[in-house]
Protein backbone atom coordinates (compact mmCIF):
# COMPACT_ATOMS: atom_id res chain seq x y z
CA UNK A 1 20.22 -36.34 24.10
CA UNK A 2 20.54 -36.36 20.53
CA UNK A 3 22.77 -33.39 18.47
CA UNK A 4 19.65 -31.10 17.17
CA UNK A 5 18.41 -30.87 20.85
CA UNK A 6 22.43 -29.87 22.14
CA UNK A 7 22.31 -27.43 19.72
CA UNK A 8 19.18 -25.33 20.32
CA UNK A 9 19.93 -25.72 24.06
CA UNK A 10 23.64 -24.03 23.00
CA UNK A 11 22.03 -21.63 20.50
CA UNK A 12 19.67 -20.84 23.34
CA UNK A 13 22.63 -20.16 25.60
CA UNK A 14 24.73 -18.17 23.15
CA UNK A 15 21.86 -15.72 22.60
CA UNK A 16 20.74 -15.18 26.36
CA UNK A 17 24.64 -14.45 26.76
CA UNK A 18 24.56 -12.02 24.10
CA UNK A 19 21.89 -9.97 25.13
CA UNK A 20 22.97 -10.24 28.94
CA UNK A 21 26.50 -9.12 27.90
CA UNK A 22 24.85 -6.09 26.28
CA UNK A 23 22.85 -5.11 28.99
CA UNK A 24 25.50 -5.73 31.37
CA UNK A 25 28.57 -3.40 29.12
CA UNK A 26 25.55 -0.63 28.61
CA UNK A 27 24.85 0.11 32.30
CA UNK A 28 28.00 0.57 32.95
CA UNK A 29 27.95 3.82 31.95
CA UNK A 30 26.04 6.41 33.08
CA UNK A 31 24.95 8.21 30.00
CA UNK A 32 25.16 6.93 26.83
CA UNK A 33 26.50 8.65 23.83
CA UNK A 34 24.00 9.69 21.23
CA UNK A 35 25.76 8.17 18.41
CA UNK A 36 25.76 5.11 20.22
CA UNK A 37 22.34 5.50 21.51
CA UNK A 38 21.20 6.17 17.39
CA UNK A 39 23.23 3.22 16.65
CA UNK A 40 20.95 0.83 18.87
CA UNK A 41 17.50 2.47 17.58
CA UNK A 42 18.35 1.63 14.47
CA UNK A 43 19.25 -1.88 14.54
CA UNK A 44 15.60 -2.77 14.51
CA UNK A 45 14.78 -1.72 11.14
CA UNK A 46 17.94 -3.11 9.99
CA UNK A 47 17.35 -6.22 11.06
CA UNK A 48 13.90 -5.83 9.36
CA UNK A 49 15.89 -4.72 5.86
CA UNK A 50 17.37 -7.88 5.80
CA UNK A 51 14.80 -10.04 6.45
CA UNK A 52 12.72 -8.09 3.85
CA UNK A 53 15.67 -7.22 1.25
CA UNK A 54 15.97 -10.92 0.06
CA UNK A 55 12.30 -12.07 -0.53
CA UNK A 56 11.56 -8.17 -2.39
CA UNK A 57 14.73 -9.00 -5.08
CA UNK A 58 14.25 -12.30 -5.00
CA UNK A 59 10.75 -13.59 -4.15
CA UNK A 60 7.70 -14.82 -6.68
CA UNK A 61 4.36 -13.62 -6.63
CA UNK A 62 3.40 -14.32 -3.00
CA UNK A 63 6.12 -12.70 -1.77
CA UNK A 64 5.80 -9.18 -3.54
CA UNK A 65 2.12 -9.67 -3.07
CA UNK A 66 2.72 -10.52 0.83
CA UNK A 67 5.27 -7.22 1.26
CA UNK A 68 2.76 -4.77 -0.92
CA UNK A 69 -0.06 -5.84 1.69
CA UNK A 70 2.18 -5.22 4.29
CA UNK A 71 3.00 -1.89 3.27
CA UNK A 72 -0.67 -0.60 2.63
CA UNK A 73 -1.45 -2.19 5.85
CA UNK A 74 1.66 -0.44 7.60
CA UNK A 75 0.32 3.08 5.74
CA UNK A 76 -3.55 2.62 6.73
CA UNK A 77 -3.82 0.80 10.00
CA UNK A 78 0.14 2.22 11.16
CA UNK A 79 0.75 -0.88 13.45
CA UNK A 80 3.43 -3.51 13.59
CA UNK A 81 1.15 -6.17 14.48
CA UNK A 82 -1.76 -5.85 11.76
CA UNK A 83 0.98 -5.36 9.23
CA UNK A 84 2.81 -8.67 10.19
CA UNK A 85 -0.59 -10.53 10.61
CA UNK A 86 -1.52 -9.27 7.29
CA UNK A 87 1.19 -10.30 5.15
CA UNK A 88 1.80 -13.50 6.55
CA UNK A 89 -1.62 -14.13 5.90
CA UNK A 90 -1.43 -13.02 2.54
CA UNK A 91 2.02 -15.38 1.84
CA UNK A 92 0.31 -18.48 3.61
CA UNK A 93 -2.68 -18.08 1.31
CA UNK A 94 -1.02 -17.58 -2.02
CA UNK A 95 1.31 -20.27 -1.07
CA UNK A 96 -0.99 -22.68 -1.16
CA UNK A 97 -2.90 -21.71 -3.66
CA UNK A 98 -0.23 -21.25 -5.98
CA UNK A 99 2.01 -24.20 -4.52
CA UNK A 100 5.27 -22.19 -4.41
């Protein structure tokens, strides 16, 4: 097996660990302390912050146009998926028409 291939398999290993681990420390307990439990909701949106942080400071025009159709997609249609679907649309297309 070449190195890439050990790699993903380890990466794929390291991550099913992680969130096993989680799961397994978290039901240990029978309640869960709000703080804690705040904590965990928002670690989705800031996951998304820094996903979205770099290509809004940093990005051309396909990426501001990409993340201003996913906001007025977000605000009009108010789902995840359309507003993903949309802006990676909009980045695929500018992409190549632009050649960035």
């Amino acid at each position: 097996m070449s190195t890439t291939v050990w790699i993903i398999l380890a990466g794929a290993v390291l991550t099913f660990l992680t969130r096993i681990g989680g799961h397994m420390v978290l039901s240990r307990f029978e309640r869960i302390h709000p703080r804690v439990e705040a904590g965990l909701n928002a670690v989705p949106a800031a996951v998304l912050t820094t996903l979205v942080a770099p290509a809004a400071m940093n990005g051309g025009i396909p990426e501001i146009a990409a993340l201003t159709v996913g906001v007025v997609v977000s605000l009009v249609a108010g789902g995840m998926m359309p507003m993903f679907l949309s802006s990676a649309a909009v980045l695929i297309l500018l992409r190549h028409l632009i050649g960035q």
